[in-house]
PDB file of N, CA and C in Angstrom:
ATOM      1  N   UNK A   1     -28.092 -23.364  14.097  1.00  0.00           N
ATOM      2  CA  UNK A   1     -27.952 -22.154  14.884  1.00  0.00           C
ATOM      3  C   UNK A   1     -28.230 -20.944  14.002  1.00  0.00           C
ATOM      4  N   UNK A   2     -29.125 -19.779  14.363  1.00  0.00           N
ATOM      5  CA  UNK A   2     -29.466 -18.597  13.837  1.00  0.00           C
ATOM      6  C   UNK A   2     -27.768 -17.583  13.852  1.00  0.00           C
ATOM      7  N   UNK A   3     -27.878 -17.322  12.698  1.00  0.00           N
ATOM      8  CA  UNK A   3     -26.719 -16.188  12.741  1.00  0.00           C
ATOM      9  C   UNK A   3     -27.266 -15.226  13.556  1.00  0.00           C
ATOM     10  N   UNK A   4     -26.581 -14.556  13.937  1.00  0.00           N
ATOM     11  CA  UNK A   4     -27.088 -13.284  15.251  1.00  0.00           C
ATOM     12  C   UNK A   4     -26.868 -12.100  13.541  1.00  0.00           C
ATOM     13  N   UNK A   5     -28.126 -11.126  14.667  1.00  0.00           N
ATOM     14  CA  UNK A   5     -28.423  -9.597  13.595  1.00  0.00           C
ATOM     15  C   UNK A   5     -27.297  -8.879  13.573  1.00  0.00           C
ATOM     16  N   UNK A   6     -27.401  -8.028  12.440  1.00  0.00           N
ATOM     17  CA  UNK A   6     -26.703  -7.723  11.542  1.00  0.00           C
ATOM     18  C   UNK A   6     -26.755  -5.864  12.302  1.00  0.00           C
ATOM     19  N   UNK A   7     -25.004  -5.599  13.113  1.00  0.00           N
ATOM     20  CA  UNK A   7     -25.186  -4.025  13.568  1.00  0.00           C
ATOM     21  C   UNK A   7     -25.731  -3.115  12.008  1.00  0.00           C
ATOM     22  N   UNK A   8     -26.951  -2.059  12.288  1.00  0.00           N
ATOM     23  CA  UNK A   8     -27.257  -0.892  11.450  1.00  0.00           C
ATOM     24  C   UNK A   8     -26.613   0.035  11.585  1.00  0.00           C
ATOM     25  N   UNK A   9     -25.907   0.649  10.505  1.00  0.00           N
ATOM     26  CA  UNK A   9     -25.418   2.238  10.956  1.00  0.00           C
ATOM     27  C   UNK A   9     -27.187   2.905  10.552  1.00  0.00           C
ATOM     28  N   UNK A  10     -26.831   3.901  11.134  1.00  0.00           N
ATOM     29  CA  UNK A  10     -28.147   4.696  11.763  1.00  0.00           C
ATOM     30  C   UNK A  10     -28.094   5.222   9.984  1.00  0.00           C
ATOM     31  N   UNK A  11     -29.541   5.274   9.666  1.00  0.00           N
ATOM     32  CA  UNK A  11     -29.733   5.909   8.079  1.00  0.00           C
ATOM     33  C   UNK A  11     -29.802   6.879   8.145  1.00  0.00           C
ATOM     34  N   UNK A  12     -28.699   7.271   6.921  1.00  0.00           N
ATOM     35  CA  UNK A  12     -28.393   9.276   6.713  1.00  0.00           C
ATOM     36  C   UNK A  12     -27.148   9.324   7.337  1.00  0.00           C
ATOM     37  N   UNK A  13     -26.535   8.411   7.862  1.00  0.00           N
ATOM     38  CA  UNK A  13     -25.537   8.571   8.708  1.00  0.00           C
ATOM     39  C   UNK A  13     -24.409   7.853   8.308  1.00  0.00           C
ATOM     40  N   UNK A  14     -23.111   7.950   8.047  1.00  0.00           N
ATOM     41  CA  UNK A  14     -22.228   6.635   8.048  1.00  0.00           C
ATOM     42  C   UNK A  14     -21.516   6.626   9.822  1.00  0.00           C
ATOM     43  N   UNK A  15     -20.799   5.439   9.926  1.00  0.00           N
ATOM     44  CA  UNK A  15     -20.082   5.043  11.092  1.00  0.00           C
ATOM     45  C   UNK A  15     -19.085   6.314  11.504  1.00  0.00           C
ATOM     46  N   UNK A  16     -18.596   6.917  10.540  1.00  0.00           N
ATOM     47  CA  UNK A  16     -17.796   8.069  11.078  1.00  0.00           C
ATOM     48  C   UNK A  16     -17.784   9.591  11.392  1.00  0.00           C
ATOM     49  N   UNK A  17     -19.321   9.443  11.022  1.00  0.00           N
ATOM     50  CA  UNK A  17     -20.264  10.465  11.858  1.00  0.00           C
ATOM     51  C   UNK A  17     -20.110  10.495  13.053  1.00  0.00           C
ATOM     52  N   UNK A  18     -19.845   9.792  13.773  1.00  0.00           N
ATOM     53  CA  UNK A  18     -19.949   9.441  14.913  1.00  0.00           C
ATOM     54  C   UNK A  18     -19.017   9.436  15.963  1.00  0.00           C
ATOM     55  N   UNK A  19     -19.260  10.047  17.356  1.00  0.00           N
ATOM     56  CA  UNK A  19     -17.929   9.906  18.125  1.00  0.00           C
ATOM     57  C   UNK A  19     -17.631   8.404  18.389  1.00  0.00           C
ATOM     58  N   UNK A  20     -16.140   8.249  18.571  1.00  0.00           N
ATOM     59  CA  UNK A  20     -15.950   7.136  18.574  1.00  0.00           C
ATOM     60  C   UNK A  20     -14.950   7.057  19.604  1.00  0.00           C
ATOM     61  N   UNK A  21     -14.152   5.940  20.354  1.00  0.00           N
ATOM     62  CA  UNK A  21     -13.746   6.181  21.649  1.00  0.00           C
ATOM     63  C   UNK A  21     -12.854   4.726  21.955  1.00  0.00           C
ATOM     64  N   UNK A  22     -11.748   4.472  22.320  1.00  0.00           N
ATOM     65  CA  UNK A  22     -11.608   3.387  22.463  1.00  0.00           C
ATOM     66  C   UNK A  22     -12.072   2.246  23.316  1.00  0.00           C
ATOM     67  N   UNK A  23     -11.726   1.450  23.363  1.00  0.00           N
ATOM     68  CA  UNK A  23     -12.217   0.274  24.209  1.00  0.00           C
ATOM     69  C   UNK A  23     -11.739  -0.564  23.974  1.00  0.00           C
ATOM     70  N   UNK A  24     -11.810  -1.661  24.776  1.00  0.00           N
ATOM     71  CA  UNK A  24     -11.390  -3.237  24.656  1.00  0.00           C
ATOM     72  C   UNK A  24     -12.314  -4.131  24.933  1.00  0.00           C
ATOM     73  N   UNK A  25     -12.343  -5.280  24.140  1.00  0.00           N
ATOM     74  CA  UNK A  25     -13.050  -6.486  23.890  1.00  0.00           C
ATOM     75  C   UNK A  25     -12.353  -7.384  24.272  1.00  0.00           C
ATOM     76  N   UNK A  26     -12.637  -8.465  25.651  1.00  0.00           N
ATOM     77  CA  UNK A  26     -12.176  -9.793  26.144  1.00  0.00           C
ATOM     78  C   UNK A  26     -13.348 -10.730  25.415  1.00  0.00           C
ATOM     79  N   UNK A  27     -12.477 -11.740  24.876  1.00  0.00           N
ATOM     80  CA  UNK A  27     -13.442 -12.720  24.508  1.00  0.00           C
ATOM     81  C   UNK A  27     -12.667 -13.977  24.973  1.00  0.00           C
ATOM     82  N   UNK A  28     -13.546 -15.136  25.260  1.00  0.00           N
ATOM     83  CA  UNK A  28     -13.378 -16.387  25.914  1.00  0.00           C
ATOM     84  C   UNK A  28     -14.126 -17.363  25.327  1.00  0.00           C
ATOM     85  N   UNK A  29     -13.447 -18.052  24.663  1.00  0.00           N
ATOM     86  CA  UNK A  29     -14.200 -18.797  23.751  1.00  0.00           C
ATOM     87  C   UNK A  29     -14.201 -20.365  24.633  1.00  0.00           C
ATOM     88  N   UNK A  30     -15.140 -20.580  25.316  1.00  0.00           N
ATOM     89  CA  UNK A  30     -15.796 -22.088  25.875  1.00  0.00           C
ATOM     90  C   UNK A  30     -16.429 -22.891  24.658  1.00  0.00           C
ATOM     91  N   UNK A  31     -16.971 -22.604  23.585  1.00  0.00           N
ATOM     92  CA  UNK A  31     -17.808 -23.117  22.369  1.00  0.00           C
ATOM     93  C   UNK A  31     -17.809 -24.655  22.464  1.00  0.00           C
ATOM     94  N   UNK A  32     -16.657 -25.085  22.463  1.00  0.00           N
ATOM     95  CA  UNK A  32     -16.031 -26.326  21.966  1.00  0.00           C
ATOM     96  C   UNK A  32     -15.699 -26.669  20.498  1.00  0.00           C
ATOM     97  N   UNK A  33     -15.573 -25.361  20.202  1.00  0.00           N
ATOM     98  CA  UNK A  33     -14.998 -25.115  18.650  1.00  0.00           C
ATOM     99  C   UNK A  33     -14.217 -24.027  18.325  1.00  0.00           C
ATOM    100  N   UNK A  34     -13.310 -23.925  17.316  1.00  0.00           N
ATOM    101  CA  UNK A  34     -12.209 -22.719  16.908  1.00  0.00           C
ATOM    102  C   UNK A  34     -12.868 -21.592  16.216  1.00  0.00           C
ATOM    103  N   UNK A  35     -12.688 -20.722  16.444  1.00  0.00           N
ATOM    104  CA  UNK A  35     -13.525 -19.500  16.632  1.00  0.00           C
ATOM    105  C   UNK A  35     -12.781 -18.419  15.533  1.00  0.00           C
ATOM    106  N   UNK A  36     -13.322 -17.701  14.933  1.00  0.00           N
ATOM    107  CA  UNK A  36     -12.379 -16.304  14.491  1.00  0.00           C
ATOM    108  C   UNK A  36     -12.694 -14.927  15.113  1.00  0.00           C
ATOM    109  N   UNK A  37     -11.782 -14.277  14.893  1.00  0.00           N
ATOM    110  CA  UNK A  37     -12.435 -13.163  15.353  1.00  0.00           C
ATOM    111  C   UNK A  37     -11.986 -12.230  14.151  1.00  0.00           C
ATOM    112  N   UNK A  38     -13.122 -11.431  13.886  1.00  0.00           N
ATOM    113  CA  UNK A  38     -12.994 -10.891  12.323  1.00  0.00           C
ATOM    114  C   UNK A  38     -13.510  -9.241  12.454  1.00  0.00           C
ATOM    115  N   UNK A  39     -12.647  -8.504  12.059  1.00  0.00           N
ATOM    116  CA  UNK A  39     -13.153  -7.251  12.089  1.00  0.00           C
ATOM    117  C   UNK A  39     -13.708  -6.765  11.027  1.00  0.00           C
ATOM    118  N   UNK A  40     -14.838  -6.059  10.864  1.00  0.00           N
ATOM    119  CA  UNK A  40     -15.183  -5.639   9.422  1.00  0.00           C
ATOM    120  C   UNK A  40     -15.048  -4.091   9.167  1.00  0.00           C
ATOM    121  N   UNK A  41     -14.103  -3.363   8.075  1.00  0.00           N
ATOM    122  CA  UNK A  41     -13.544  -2.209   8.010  1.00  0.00           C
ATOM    123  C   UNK A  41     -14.816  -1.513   7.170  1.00  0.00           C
ATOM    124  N   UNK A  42     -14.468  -0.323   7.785  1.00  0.00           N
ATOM    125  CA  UNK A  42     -15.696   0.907   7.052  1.00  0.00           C
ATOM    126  C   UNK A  42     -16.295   0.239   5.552  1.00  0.00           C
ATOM    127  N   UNK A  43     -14.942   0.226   4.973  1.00  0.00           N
ATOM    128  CA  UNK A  43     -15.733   0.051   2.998  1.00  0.00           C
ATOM    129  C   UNK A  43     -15.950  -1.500   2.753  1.00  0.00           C
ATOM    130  N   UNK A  44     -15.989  -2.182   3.698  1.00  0.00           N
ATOM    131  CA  UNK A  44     -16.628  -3.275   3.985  1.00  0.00           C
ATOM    132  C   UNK A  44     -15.786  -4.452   3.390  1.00  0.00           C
ATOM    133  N   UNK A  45     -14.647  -4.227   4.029  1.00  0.00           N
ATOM    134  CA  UNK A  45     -13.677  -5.355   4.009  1.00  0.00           C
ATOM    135  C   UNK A  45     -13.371  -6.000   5.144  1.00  0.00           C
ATOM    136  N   UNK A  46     -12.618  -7.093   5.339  1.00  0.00           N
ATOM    137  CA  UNK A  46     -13.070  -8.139   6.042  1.00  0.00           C
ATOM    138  C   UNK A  46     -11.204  -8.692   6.703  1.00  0.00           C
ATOM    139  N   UNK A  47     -11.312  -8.272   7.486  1.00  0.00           N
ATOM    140  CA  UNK A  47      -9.680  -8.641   8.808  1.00  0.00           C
ATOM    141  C   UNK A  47     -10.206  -9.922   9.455  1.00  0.00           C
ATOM    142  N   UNK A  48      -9.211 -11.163   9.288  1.00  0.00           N
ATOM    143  CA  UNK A  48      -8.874 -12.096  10.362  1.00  0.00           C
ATOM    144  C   UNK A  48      -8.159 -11.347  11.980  1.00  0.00           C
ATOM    145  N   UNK A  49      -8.286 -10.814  12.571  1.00  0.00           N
ATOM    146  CA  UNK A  49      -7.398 -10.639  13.520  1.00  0.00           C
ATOM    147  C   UNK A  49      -6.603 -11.707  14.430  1.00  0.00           C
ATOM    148  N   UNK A  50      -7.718 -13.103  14.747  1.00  0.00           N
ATOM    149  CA  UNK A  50      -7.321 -13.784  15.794  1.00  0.00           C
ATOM    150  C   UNK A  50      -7.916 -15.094  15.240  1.00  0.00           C
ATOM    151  N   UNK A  51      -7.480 -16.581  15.271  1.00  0.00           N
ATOM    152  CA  UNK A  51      -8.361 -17.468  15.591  1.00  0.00           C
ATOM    153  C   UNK A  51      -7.958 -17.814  17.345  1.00  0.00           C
ATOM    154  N   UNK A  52      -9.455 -18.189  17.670  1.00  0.00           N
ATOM    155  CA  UNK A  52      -9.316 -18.881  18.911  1.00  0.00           C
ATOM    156  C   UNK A  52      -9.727 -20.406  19.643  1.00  0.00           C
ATOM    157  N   UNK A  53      -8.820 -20.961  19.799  1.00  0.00           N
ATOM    158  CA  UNK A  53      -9.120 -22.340  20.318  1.00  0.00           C
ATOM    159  C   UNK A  53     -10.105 -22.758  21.484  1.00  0.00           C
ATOM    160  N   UNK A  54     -10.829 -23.875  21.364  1.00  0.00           N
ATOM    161  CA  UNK A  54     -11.644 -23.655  22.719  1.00  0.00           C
ATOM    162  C   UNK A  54     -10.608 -23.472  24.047  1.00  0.00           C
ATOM    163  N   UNK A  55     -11.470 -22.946  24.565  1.00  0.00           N
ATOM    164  CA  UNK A  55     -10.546 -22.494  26.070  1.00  0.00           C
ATOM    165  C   UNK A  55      -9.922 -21.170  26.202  1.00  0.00           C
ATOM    166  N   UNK A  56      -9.701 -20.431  24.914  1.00  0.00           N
ATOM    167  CA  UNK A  56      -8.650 -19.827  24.965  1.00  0.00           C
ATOM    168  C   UNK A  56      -9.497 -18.372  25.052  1.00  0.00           C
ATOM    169  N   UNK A  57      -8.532 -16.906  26.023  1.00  0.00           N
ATOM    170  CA  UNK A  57      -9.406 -15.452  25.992  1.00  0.00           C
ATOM    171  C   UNK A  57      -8.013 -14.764  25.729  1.00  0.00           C
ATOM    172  N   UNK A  58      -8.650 -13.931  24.906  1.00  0.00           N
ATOM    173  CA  UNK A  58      -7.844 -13.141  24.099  1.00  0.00           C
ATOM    174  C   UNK A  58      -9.096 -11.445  24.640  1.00  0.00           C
ATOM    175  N   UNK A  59      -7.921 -10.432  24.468  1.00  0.00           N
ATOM    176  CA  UNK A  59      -8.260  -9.327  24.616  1.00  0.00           C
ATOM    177  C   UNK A  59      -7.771  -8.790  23.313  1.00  0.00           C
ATOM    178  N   UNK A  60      -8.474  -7.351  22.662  1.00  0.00           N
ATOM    179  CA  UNK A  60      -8.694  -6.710  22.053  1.00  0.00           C
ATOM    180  C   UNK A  60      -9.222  -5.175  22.031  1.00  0.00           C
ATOM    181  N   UNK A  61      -7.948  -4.363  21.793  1.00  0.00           N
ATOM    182  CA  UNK A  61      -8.206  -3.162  21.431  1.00  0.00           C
ATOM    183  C   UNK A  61      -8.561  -2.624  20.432  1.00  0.00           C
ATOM    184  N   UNK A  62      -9.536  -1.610  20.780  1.00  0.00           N
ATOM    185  CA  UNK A  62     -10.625  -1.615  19.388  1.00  0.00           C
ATOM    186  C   UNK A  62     -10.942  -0.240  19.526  1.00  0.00           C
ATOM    187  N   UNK A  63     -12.083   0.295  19.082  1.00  0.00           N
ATOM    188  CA  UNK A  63     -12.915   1.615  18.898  1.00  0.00           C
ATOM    189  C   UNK A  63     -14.262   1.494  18.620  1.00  0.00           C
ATOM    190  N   UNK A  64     -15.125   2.242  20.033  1.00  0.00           N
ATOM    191  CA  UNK A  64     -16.506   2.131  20.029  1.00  0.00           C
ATOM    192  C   UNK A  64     -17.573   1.629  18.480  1.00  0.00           C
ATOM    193  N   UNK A  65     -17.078   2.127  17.525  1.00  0.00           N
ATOM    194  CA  UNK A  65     -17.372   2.265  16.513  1.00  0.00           C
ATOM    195  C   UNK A  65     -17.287   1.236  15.309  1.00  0.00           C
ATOM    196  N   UNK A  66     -15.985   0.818  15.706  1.00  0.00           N
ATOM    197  CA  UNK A  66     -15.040  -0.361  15.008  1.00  0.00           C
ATOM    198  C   UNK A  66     -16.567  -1.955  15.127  1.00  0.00           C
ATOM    199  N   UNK A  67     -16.769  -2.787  13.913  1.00  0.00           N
ATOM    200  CA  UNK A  67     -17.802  -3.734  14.596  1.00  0.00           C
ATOM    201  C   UNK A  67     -16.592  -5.013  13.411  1.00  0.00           C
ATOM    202  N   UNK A  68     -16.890  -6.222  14.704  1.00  0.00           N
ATOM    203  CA  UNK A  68     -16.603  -7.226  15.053  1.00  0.00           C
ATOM    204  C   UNK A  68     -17.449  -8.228  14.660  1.00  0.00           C
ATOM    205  N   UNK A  69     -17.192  -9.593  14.306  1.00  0.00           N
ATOM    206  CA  UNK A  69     -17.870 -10.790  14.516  1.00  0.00           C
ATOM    207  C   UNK A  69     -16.558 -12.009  14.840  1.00  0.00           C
ATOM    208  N   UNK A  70     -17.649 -12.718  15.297  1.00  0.00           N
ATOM    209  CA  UNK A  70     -16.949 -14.180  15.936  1.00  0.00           C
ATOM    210  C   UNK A  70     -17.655 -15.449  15.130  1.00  0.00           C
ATOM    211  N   UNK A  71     -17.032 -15.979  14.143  1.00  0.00           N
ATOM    212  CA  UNK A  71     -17.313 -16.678  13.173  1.00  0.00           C
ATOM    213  C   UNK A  71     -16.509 -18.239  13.354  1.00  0.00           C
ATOM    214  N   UNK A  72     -18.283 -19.197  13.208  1.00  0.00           N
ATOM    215  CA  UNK A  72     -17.402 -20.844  13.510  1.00  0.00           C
ATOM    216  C   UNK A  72     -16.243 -20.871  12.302  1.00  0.00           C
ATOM    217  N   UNK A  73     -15.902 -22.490  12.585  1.00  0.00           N
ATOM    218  CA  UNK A  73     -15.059 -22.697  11.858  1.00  0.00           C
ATOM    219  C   UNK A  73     -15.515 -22.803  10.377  1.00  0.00           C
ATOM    220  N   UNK A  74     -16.957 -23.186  10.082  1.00  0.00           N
ATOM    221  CA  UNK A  74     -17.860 -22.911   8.373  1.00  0.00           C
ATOM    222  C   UNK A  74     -17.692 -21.421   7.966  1.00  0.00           C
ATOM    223  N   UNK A  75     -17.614 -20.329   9.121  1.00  0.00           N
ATOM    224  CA  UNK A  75     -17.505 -18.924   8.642  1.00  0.00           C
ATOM    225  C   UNK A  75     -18.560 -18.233   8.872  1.00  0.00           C
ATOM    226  N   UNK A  76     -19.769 -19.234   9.946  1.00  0.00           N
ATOM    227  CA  UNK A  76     -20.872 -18.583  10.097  1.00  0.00           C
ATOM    228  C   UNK A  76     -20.595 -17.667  11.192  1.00  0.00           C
ATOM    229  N   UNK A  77     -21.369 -16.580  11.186  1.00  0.00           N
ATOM    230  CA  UNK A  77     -21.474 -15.564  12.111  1.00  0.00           C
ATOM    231  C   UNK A  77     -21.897 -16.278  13.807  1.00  0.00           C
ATOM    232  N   UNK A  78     -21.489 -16.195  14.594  1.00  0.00           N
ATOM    233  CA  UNK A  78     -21.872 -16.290  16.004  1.00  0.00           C
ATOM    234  C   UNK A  78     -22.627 -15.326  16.383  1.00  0.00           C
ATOM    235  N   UNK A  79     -21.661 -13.842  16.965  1.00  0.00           N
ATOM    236  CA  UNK A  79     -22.141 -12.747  17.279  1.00  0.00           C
ATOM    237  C   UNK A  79     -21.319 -11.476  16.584  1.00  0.00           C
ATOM    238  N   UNK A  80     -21.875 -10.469  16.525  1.00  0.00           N
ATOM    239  CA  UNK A  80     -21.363  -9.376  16.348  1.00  0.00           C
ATOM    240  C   UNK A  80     -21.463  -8.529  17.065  1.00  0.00           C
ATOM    241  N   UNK A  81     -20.644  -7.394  17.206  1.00  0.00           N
ATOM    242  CA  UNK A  81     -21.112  -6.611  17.915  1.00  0.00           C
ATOM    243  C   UNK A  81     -20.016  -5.286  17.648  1.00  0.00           C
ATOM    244  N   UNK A  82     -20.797  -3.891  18.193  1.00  0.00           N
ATOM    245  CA  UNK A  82     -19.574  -2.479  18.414  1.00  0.00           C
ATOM    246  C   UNK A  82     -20.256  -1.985  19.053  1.00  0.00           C
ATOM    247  N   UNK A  83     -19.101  -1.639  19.742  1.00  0.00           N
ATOM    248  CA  UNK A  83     -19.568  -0.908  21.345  1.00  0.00           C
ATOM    249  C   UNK A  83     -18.842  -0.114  22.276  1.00  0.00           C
ATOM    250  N   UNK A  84     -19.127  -0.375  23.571  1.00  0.00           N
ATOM    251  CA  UNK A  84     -18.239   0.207  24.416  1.00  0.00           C
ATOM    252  C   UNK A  84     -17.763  -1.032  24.657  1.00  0.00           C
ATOM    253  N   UNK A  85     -16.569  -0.986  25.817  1.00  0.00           N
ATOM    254  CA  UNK A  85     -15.723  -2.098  26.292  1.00  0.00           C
ATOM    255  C   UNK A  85     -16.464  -3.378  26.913  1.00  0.00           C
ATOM    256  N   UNK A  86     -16.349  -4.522  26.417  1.00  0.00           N
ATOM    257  CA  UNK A  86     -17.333  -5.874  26.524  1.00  0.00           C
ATOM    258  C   UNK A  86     -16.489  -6.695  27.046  1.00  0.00           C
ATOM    259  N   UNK A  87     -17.169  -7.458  27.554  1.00  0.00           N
ATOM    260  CA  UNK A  87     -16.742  -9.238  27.845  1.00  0.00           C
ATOM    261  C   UNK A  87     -17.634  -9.873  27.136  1.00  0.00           C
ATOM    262  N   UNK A  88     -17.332 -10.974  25.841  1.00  0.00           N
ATOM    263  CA  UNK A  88     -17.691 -11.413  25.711  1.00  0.00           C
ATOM    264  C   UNK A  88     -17.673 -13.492  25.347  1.00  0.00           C
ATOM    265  N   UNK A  89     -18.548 -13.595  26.107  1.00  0.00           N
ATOM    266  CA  UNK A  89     -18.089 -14.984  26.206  1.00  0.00           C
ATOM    267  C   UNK A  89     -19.013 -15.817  25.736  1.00  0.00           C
ATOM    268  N   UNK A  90     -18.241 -17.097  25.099  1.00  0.00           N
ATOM    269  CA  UNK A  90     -19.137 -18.073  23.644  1.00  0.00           C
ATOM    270  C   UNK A  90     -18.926 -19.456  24.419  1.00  0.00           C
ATOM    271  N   UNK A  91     -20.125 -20.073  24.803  1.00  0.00           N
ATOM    272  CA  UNK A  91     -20.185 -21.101  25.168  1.00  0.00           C
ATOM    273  C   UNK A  91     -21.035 -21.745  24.172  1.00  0.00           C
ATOM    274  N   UNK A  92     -20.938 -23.485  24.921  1.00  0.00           N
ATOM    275  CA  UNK A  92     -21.877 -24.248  23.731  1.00  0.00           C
ATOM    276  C   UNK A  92     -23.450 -24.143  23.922  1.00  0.00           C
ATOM    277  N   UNK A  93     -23.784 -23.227  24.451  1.00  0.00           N
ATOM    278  CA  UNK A  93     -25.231 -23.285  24.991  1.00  0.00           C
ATOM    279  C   UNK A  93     -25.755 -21.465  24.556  1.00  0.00           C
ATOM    280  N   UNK A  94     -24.500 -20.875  23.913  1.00  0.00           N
ATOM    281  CA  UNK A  94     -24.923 -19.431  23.694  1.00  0.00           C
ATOM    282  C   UNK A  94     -24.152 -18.712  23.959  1.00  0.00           C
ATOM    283  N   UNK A  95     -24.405 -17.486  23.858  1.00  0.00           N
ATOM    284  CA  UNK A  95     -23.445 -16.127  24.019  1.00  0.00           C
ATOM    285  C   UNK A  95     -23.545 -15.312  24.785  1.00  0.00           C
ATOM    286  N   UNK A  96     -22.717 -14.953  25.902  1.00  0.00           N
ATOM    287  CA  UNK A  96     -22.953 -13.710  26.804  1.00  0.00           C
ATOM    288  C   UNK A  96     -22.260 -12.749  26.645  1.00  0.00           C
ATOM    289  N   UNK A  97     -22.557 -11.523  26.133  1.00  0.00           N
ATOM    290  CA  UNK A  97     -21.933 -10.118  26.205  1.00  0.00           C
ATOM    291  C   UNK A  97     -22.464  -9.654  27.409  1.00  0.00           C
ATOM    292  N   UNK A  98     -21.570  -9.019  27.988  1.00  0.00           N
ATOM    293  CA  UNK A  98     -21.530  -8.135  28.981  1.00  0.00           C
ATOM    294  C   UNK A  98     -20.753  -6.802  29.021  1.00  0.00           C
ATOM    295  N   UNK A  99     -21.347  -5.656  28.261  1.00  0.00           N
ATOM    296  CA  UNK A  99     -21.315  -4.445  28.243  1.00  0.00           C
ATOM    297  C   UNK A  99     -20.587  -3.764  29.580  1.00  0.00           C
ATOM    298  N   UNK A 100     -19.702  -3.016  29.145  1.00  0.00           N
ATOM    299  CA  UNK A 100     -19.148  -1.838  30.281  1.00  0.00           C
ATOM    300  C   UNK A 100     -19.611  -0.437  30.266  1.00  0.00           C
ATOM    301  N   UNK A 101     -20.320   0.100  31.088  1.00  0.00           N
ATOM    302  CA  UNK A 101     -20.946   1.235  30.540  1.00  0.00           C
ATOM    303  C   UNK A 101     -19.449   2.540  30.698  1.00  0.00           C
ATOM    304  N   UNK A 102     -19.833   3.210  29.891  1.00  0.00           N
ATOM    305  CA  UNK A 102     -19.003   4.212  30.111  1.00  0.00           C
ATOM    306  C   UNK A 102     -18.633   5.223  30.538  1.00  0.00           C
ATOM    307  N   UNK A 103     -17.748   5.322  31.221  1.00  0.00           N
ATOM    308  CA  UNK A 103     -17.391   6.355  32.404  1.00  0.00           C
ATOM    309  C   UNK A 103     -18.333   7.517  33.019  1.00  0.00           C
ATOM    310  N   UNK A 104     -18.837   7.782  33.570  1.00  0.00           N
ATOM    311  CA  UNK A 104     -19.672   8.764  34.060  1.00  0.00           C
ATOM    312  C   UNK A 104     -18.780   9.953  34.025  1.00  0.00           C
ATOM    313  N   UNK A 105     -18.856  10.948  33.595  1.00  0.00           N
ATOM    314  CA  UNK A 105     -18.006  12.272  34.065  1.00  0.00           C
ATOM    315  C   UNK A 105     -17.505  12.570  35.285  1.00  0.00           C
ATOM    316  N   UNK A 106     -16.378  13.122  35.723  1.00  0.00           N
ATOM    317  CA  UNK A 106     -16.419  13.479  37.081  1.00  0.00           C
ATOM    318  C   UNK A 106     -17.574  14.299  37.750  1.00  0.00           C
ATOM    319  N   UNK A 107     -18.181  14.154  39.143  1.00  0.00           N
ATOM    320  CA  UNK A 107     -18.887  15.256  39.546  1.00  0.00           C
ATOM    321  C   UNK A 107     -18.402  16.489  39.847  1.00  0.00           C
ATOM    322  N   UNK A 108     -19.431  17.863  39.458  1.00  0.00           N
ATOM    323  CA  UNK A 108     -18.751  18.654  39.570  1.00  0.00           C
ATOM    324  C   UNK A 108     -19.231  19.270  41.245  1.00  0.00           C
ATOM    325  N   UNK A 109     -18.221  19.887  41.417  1.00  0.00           N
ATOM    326  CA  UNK A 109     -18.290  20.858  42.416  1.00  0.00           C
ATOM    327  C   UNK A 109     -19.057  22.003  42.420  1.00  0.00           C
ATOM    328  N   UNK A 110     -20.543  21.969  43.175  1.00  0.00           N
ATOM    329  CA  UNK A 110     -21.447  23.316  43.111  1.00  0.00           C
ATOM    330  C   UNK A 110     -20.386  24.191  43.274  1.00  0.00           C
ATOM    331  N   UNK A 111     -20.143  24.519  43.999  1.00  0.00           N
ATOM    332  CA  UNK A 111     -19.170  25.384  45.064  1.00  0.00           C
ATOM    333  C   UNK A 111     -18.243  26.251  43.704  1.00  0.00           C
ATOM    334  N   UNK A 112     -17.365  25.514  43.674  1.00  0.00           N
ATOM    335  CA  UNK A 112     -16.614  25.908  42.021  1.00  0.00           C
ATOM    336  C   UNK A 112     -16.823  25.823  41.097  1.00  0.00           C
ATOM    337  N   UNK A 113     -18.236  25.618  40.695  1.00  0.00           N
ATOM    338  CA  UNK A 113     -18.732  26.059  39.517  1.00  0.00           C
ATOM    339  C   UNK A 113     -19.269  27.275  39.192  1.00  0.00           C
ATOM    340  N   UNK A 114     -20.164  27.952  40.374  1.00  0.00           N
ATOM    341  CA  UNK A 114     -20.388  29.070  40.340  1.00  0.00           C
ATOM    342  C   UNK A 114     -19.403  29.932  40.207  1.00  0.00           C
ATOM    343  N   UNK A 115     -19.544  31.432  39.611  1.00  0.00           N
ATOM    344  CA  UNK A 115     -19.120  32.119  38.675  1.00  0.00           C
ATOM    345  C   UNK A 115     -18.876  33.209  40.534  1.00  0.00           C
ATOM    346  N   UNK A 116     -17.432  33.956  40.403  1.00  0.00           N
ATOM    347  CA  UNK A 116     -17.495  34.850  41.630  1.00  0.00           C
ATOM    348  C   UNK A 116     -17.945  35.919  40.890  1.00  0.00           C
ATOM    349  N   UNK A 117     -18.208  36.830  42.139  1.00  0.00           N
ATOM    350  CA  UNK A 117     -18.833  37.931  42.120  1.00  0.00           C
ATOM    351  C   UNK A 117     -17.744  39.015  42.808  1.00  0.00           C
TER     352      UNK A 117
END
């Protein structure tokens, strides 16, 4: 199995340039194998947060910004990912993320936006 690519922070830029926002990550591990879930910190250190058994979904609060991998039981990379709020689910046939896009602003009101006179 190919390790999945490696998130870029944008060059010229570090990660905390950046707005960042919370979110949550559901993951559901179908694999048929024990899973980690590993956070990797700015200066590039390395958090166990969770192992997960097949079968088992665990949720996770996180930050847009914050990036993740899901590593077999050898320590190889599955997927990674940082984002907005995901589902992501690991079967034995592959990986489905499914992205939440993020909130649209409220619409505004023509009416009360204009300025009185």
């Amino acid at each position: 199995m190919e390790t999945a690519p490696e998130v870029d922070s944008p060059p010229s830029r570090s990660w905390t340039d950046y707005t960042t926002g919370a979110t949550k990550l559901t993951i559901k591990n179908c694999s048929g194998k024990r899973v980690q879930l590993v956070w990797l910190s700015y200066d590039g250190t390395e958090q166990v947060y969770n192992v997960l058994d097949n079968g088992q979904e665990v949720q996770q609060d996180t930050y847009s910004t914050h990036v993740w991998e899901l590593r077999d039981e050898d320590g190889v990379c599955i997927v990674q990912y940082a984002g907005p709020s995901a589902r992501i689910h690991l079967m034995q046939t592959g990986v489905n993320v499914v992205s939440k896009p993020a909130e649209a602003p409220a619409p505004v009101d023509a009416a009360a936006a204009e300025p009185s006179t």
